[in-house]
Protein backbone atom coordinates (compact mmCIF):
# COMPACT_ATOMS: atom_id res chain seq x y z
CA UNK A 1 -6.58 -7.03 1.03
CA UNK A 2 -8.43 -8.41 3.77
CA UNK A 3 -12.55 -9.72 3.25
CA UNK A 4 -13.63 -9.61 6.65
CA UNK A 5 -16.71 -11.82 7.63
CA UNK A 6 -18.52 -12.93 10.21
CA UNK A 7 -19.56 -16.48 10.14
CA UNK A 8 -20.85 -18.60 13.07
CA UNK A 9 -22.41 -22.13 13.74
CA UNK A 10 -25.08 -22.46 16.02
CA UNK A 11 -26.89 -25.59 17.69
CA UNK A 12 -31.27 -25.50 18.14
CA UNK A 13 -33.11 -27.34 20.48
CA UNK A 14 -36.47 -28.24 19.38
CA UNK A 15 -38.92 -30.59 22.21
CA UNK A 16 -42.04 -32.02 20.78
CA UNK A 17 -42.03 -29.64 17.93
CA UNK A 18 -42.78 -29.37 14.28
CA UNK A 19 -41.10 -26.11 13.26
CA UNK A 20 -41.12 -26.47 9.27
CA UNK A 21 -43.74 -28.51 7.54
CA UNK A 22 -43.84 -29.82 4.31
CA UNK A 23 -47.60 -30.10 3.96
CA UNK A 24 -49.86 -33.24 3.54
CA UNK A 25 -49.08 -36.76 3.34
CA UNK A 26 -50.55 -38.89 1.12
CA UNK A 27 -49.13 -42.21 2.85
CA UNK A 28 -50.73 -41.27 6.79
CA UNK A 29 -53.94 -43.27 7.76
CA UNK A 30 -56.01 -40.04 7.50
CA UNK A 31 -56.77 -37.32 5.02
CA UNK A 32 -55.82 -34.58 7.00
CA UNK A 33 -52.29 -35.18 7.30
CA UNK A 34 -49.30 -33.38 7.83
CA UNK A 35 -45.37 -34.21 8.13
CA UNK A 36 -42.52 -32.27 8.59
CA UNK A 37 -39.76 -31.42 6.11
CA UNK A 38 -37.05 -34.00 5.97
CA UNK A 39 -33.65 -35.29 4.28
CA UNK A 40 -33.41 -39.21 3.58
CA UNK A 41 -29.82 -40.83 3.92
CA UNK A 42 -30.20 -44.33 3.64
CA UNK A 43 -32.28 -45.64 6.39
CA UNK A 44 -31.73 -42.53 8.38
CA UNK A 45 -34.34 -39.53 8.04
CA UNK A 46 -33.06 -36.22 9.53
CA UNK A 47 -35.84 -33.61 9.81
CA UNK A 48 -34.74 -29.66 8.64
CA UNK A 49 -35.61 -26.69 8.73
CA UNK A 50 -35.41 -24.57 5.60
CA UNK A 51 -33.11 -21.69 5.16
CA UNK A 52 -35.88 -19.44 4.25
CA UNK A 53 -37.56 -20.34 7.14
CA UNK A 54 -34.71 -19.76 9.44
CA UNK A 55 -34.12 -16.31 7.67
CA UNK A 56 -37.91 -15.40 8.32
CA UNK A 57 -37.66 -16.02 11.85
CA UNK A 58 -34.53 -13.83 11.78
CA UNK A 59 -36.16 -11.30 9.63
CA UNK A 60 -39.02 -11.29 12.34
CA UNK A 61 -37.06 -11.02 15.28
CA UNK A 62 -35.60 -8.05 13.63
CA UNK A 63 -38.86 -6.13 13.04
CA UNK A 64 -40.23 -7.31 16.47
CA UNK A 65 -37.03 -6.53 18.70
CA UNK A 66 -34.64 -3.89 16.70
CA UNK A 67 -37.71 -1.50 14.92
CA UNK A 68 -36.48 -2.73 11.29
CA UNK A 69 -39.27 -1.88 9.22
CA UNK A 70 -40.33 -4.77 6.54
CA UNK A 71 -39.54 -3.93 3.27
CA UNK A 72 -42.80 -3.20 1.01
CA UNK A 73 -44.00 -6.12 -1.17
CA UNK A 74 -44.98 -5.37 -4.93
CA UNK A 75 -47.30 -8.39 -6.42
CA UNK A 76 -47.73 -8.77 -10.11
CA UNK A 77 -49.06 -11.63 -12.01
CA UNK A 78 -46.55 -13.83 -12.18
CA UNK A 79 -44.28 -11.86 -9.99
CA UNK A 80 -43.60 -10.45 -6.12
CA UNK A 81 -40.61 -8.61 -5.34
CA UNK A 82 -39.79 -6.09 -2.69
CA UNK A 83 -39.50 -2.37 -2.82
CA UNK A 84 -35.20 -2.76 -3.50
CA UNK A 85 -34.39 0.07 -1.51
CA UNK A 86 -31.80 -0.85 1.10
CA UNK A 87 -30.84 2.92 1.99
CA UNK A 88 -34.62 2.99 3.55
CA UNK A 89 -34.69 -0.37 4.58
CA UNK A 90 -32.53 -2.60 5.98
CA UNK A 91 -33.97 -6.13 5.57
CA UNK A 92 -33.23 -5.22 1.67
CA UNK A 93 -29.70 -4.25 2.51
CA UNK A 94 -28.63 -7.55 4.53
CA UNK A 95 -31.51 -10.23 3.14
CA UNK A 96 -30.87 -9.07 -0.36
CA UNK A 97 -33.52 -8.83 -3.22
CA UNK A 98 -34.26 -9.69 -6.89
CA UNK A 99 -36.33 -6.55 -8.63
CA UNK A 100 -37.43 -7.36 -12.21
CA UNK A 101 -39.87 -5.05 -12.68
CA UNK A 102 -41.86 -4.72 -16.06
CA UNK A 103 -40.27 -1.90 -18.51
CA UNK A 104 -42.78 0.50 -19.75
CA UNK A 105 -42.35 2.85 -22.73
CA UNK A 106 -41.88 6.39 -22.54
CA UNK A 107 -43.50 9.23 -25.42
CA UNK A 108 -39.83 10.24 -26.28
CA UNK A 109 -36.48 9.29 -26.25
CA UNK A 110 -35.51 11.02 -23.18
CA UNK A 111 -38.75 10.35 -20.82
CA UNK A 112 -37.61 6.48 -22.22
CA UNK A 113 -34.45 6.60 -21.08
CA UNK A 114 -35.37 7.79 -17.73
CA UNK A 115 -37.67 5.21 -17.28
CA UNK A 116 -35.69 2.19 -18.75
CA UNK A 117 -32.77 2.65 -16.34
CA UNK A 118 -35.31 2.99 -13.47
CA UNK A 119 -37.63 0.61 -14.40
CA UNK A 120 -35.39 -2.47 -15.05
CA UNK A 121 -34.03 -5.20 -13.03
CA UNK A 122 -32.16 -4.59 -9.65
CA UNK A 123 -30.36 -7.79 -7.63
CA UNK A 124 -28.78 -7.55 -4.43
CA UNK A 125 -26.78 -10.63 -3.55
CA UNK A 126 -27.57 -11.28 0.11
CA UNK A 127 -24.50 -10.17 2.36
CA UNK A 128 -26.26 -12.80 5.47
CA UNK A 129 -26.07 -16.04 4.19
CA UNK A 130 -26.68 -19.26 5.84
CA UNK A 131 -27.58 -22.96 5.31
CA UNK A 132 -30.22 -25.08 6.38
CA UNK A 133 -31.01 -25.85 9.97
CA UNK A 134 -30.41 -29.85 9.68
CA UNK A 135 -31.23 -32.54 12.99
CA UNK A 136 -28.07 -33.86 14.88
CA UNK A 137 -29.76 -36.85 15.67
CA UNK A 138 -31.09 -39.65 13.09
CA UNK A 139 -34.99 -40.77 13.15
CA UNK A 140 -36.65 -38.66 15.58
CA UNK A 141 -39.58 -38.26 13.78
CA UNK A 142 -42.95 -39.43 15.84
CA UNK A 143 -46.38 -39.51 14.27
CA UNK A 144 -49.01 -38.00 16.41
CA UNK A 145 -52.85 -39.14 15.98
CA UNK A 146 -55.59 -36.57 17.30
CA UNK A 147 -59.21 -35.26 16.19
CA UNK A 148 -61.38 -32.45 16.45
CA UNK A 149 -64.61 -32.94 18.81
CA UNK A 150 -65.00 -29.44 20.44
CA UNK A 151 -68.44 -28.43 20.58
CA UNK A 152 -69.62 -30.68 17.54
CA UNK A 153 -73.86 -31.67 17.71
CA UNK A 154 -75.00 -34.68 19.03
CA UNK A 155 -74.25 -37.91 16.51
CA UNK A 156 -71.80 -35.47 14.64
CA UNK A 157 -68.38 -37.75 14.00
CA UNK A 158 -64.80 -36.45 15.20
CA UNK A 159 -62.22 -35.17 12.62
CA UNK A 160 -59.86 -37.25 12.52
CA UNK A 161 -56.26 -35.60 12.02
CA UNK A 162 -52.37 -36.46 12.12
CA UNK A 163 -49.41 -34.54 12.44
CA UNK A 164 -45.91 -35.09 12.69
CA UNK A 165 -43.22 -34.24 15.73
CA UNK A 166 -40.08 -34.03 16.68
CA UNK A 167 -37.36 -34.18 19.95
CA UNK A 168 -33.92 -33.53 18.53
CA UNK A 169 -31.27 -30.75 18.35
CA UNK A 170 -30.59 -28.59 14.55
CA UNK A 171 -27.60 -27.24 13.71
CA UNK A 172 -26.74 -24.54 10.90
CA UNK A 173 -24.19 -22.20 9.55
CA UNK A 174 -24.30 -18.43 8.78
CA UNK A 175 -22.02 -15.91 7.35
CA UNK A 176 -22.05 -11.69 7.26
CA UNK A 177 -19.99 -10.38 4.16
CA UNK A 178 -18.97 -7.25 6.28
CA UNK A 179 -17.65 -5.44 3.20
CA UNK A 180 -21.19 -5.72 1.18
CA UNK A 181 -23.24 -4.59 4.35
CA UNK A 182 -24.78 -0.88 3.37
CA UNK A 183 -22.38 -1.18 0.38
CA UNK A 184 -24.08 -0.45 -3.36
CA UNK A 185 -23.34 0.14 -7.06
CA UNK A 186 -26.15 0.88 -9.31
CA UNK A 187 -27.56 0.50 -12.44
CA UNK A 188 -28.98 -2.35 -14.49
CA UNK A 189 -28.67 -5.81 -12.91
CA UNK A 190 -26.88 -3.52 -9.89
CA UNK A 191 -27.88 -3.03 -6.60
CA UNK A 192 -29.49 -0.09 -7.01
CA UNK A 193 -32.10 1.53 -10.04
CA UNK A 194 -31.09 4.85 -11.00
CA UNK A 195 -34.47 6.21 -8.72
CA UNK A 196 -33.80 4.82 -5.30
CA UNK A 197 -30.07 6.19 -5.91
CA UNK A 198 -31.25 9.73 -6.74
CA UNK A 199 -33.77 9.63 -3.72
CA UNK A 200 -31.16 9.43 -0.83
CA UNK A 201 -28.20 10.97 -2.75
CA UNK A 202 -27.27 12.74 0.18
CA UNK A 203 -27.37 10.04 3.08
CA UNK A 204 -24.49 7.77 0.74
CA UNK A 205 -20.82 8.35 0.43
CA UNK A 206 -19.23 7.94 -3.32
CA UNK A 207 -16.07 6.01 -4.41
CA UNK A 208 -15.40 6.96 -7.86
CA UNK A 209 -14.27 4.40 -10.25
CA UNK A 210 -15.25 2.59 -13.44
CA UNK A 211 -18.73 1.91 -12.11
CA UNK A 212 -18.77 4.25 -8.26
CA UNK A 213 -19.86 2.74 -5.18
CA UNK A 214 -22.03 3.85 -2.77
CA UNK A 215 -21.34 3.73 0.65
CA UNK A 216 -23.91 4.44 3.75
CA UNK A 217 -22.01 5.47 6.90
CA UNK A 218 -19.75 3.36 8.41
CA UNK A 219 -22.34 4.18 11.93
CA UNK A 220 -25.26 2.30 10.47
CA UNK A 221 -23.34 -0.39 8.57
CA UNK A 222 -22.39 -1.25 12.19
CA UNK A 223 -25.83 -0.88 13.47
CA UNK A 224 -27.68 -3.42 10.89
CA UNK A 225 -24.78 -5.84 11.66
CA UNK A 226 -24.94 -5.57 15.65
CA UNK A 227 -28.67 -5.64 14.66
CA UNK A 228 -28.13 -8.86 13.33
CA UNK A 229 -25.97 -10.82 15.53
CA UNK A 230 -28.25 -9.77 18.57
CA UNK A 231 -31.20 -11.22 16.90
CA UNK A 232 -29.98 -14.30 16.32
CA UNK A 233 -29.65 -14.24 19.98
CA UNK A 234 -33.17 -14.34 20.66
CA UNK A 235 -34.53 -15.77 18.04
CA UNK A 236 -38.04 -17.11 18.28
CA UNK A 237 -40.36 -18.58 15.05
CA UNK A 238 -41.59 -21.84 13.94
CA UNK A 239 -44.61 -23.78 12.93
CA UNK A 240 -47.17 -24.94 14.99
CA UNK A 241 -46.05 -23.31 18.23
CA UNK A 242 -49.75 -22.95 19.78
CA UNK A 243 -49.36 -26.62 21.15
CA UNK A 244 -45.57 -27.33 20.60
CA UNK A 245 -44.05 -24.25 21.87
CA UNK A 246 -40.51 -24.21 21.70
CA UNK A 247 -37.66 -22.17 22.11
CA UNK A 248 -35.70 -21.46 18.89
CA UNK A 249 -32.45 -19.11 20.12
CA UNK A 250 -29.68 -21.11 20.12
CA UNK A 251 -28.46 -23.16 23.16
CA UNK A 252 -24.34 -23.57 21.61
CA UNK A 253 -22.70 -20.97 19.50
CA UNK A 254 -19.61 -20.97 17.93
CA UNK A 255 -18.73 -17.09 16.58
CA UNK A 256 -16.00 -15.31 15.06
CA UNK A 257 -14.37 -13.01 12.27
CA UNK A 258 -12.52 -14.57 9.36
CA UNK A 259 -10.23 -12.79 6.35
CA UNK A 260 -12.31 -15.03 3.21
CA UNK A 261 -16.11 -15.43 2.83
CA UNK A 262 -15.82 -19.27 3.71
CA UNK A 263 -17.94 -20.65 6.40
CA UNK A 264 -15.73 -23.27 7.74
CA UNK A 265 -17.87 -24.37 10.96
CA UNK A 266 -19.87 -26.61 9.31
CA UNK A 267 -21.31 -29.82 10.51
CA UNK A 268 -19.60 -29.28 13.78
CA UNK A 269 -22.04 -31.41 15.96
CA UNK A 270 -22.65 -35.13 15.37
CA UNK A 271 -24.74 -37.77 17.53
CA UNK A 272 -22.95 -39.83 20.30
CA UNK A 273 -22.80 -43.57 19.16
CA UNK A 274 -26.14 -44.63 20.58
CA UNK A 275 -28.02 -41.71 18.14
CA UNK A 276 -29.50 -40.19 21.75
CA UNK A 277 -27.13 -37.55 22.47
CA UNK A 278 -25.31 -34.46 20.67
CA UNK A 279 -21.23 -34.47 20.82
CA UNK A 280 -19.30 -31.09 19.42
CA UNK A 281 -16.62 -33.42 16.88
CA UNK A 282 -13.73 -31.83 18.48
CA UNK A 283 -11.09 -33.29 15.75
CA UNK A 284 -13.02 -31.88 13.18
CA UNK A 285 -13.20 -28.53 14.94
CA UNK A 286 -9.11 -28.43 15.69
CA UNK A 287 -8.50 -29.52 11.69
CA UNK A 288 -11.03 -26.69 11.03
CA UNK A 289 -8.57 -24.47 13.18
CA UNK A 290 -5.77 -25.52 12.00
CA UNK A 291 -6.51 -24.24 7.95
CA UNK A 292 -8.00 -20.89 9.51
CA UNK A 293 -5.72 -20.22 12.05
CA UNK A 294 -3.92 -17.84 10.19
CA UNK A 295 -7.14 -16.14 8.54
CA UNK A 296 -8.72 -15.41 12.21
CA UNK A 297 -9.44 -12.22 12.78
CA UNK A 298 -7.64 -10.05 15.12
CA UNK A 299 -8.24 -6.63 17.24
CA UNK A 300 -6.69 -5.05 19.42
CA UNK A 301 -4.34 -9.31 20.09
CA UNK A 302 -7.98 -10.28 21.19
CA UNK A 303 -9.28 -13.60 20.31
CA UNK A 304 -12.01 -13.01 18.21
CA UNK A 305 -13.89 -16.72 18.29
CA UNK A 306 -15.87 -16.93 21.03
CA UNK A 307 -17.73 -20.29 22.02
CA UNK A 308 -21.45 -19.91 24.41
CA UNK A 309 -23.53 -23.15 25.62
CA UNK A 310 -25.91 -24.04 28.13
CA UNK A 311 -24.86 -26.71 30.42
CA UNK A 312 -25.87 -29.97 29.93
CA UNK A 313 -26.87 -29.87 26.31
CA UNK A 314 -23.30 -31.56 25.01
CA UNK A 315 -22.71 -35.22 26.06
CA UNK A 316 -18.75 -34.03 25.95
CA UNK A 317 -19.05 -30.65 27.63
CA UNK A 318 -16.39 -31.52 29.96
CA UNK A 319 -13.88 -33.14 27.35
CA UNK A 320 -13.93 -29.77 25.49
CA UNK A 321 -14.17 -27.46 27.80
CA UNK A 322 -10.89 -29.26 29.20
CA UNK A 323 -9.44 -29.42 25.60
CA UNK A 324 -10.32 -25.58 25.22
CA UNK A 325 -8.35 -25.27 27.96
CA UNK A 326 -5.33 -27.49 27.92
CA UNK A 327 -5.12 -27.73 23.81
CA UNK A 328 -2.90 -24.79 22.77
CA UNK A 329 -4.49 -24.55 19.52
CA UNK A 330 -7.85 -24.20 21.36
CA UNK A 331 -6.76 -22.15 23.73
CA UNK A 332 -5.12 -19.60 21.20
CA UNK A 333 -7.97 -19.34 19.15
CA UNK A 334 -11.04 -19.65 21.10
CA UNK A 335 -12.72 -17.94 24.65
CA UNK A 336 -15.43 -19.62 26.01
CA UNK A 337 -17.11 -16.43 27.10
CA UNK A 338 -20.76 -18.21 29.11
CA UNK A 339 -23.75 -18.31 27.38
CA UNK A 340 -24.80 -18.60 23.94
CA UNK A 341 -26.40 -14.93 24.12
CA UNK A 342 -23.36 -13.62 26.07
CA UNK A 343 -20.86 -14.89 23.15
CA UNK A 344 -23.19 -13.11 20.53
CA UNK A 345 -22.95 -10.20 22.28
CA UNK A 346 -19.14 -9.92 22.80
CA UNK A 347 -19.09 -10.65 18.98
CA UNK A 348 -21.50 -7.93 18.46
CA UNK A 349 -19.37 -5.63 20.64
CA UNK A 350 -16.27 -6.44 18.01
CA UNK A 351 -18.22 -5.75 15.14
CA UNK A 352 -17.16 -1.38 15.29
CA UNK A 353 -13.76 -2.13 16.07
CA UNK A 354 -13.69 -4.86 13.20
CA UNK A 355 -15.13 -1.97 10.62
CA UNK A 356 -12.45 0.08 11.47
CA UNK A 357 -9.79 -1.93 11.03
CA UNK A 358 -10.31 -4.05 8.23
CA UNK A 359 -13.60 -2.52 6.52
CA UNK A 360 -13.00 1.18 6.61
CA UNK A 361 -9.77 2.02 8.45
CA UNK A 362 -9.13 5.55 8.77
CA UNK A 363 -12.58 6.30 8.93
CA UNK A 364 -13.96 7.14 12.26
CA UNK A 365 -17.07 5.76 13.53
């Protein structure tokens, strides 16, 4: 039985930004100082950029650009959850959720009942998964000094300030469970509570069994996903973009469809030997190939991984565009198709026939 996902890797360009902070710095010369997250290996430090904040920006592109309309946000004391209703909305339904709401007693045994298995806890395991967004290149961190004198009265001192920057290129991973997307079981600990179940009984599809499954159209389970991949496309976020604007969407992509919920193109990009430059490690990717070769994807005998760049962002872009080319491996498996954008969007042309074959054959779209 086949578990199709989608699973890409994708190469950022960040110039002169700061796109993740981790707050103030105790260390810096002044008091108002802030750095930017990073990982220490050795004497290396390679800046990131969480996963949550990657999967903001994506969330954000997706209200902005596709009309997805943010989940509502319950805050308790000690608690914050969202609304768990991913027939309504769809950031619940690919994002996933944890709903542990507080149980409250009924006057009789019935009302109880009703109330305990609507009132309890409700997780949805994300289907869109993905790592952090980790620098290519080693020590590219620059402290910046500045201060605040705008308009202050005569005699008044400047505020001094620091902040940290960066010049480098991030890469990351993602995968789309295709089988989970606008797929539900509920009841405790389930996907669902008992009350958002009973309030769109009639948009979901049932597949009896020990514990049914609820299944929204196979229409709008191709929507969210096209949704998805399209996004990533343009994808725009980031901290401190007022005075270091820069473009998030990625400028490489490597996409496909895979039968196992692996995401095998990891840690595809590495720095050329001087640290300046960013090489795609094209042993690594044809070992990569090589295990997953037979757990590609297929429709319709099309290729279904599909490789987008802008020019002159790979030191080796003309080594692998000829091994692409000349490498039978390579050129079995992979199309370069243009652009970053244009090889999400092929992919998120697939994604319908992909459903139909491997996620709900036999039903139409």
């Amino acid at each position: 039985m086949a578990y199709p996902v989608l699973t890409g890797s994708v190469l950022i360009e960040a110039n002169g930004a700061a796109l993740n902070s981790a707050g103030r710095a105790e260390s810096l010369r002044t008091e108002n100082a802030i750095v930017v997250k990073q990982i220490r290996v050795g004497r290396f430090r390679f800046p990131y950029i969480s996963g949550q904040a990657w999967r903001r920006w994506w969330r954000e592109t997706l209200y902005g650009d596709f009309g997805w309309t943010p989940s509502e946000v319950i805050r308790e004391a000690k608690n914050a959850y969202t609304k768990g209703d991913p027939i309504a909305f769809e950031e619940d339904d690919l994002f996933g959720y944890m709903v542990a709401r507080k149980r409250q007693r009924g006057r009789g045994m019935e009302e109880r009942e009703d109330i305990e298995s609507a009132m309890g806890t409700n997780r949805r395991v994300s289907p869109l998964k993905n790592s952090p967004l980790i620098s290519v290149l080693p020590n590219v961190i620059t402290v910046d000094f500045g201060h605040f004198s705008r308009n202050l009265p005569p005699g008044a001192d400047a505020v001094p300030f620091e902040f940290e920057h960066y010049t480098t290129f991030f890469q990351g991973v993602f995968t789309v469970s295709l089988t989970d997307v606008g797929c539900f079981a509920a009841g405790e600990m389930a996907d669902l509570s008992v009350e958002v179940l009973k309030s769109h009984w009639d948009e979901l599809h049932q597949i009896p069994g020990e514990q049914p499954v609820y299944l929204l159209p196979m229409s709008e389970r191709v929507r969210r996903v096209r949704d998805v991949l399209l996004a990533l496309a343009h994808l725009r976020g980031g901290a401190r973009l007022a005075r270091n604007l820069s473009d998030v969407s990625p400028v490489v992509v490597l996409v496909g469809f895979l039968n196992g919920g692996n995401a095998p193109f990891q840690r595809l990009f590495e720095p050329d030997e001087n640290n300046e430059r960013v090489l795609l490690n094209l042993p690594r990717l044809h070992s990569i190939l090589e295990d997953y070769r037979d757990r590609l994807l297929v429709v319709a005998e099309s290729k279904v991984v599909f490789f987008g760049y802008r020019p002159t962002v790979l030191a080796n872009e003309a080594d692998v565009l000829k091994e692409f080319q000349k490498d039978k491996l390579f050129s079995e498996c992979i199309e370069v198709v243009g652009t970053p954008q244009q090889a999400l969007k092929i992919a998120a042309e697939l994604i319908g026939p992909i459903f139909e074959e491997y996620v709900c054959p036999g039903e139409e779209l």
